[in-house]
Protein backbone atom coordinates (compact mmCIF):
# COMPACT_ATOMS: atom_id res chain seq x y z
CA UNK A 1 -174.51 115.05 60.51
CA UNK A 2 -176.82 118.29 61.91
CA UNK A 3 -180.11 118.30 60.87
CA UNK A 4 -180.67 121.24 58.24
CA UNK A 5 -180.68 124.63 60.04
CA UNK A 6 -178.64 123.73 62.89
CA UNK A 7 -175.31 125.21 63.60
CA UNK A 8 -172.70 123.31 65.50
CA UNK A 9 -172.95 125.29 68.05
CA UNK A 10 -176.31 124.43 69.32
CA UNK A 11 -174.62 120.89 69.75
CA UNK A 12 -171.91 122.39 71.93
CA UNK A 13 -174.39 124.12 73.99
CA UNK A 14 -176.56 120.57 74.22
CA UNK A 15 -176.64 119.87 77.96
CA UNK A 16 -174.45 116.77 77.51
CA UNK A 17 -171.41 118.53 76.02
CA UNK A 18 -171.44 121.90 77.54
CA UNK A 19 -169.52 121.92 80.35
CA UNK A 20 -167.05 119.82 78.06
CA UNK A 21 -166.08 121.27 75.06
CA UNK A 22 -165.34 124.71 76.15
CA UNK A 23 -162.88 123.32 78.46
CA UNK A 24 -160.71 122.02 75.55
CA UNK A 25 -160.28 125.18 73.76
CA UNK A 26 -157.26 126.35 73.95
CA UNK A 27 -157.78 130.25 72.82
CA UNK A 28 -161.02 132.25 72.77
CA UNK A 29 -162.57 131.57 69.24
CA UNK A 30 -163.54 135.20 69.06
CA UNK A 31 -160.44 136.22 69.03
CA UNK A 32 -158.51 133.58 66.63
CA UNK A 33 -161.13 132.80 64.97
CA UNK A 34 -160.82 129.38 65.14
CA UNK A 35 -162.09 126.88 67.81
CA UNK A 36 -158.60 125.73 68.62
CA UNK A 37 -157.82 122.39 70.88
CA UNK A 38 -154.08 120.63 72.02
CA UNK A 39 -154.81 117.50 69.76
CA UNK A 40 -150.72 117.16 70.67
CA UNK A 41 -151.33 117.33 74.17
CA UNK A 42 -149.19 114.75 76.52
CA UNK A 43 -151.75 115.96 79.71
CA UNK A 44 -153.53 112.76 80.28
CA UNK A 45 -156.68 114.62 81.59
CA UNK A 46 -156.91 116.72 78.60
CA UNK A 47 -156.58 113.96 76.36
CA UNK A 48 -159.16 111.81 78.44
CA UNK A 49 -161.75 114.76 78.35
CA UNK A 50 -161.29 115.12 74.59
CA UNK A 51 -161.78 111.69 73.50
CA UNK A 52 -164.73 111.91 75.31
CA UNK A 53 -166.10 114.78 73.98
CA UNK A 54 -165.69 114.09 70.45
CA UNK A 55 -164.67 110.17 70.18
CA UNK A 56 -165.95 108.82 73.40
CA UNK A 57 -167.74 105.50 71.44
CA UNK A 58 -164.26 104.56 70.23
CA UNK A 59 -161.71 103.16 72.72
CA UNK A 60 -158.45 104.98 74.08
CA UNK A 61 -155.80 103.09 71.56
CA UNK A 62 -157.58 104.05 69.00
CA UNK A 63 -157.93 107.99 70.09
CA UNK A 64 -154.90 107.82 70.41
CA UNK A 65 -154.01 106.53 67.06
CA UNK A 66 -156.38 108.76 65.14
CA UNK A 67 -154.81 111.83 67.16
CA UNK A 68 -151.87 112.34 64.77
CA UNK A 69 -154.40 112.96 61.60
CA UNK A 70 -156.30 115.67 63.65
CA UNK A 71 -155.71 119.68 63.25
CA UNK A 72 -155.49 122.00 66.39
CA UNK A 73 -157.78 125.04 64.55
CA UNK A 74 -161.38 124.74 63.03
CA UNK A 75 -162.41 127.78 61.54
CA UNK A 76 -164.87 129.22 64.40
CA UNK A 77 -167.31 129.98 61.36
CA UNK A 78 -168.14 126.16 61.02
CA UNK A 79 -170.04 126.48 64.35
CA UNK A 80 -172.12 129.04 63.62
CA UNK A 81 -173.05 128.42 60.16
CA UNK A 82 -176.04 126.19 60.03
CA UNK A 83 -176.27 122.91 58.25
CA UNK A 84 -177.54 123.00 54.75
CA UNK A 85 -178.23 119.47 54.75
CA UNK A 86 -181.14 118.68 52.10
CA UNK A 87 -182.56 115.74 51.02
CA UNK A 88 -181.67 116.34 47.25
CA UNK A 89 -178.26 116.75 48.26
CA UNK A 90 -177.64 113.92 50.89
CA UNK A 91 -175.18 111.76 49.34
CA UNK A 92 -173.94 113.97 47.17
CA UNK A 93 -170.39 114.09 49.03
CA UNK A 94 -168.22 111.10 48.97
CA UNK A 95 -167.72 109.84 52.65
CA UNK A 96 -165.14 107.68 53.70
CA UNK A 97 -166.01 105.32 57.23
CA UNK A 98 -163.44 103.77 58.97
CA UNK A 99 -164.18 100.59 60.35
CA UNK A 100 -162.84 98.41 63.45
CA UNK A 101 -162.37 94.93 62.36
CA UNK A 102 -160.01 93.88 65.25
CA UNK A 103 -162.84 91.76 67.11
């Protein structure tokens, strides 16, 4: 989760990710709208550099795996809209965590 005030963007521009994440969008979000990736891509390069972007603490099978419930377009909004995170309203969304249990 951001801390509250931060937009998803200044994670994008965060000196770890930056050179990344731009690389993987497939159209320019100013002009769809949408911060749109290949989460069908069969390029193995592409797929490598978005697991580790965005899943790079999970391994490759499961990428892979998880792939298939992904969506190619986030509204480009979500990245500039800062978090509204509070602590009055922490918890107040159910979350779901998916766990690896294989050992």
């Amino acid at each position: 989760m951001l801390p509250n005030g931060m937009p998803a963007t200044a994670m994008i521009q965060h000196e770890s990710i930056a050179s990344t994440i731009p690389d993987l969008w497939m159209a320019n979000p100013a002009e769809v709208g949408a911060l749109r990736t290949n989460v069908a891509s069969d390029d193995p390069a592409y797929v490598a550099a978005m697991r580790d972007a965005f899943y790079g603490d999970v391994t490759v099978e499961d990428f892979v795996g998880w792939t298939a419930n992904l969506h190619c377009d986030e509204p480009a909004a979500v990245g500039i809209r800062p978090s509204a995170a509070t602590a009055e309203r922490f918890g107040g969304v159910t979350r779901h965590y998916i766990a690896n249990n294989r050992g």
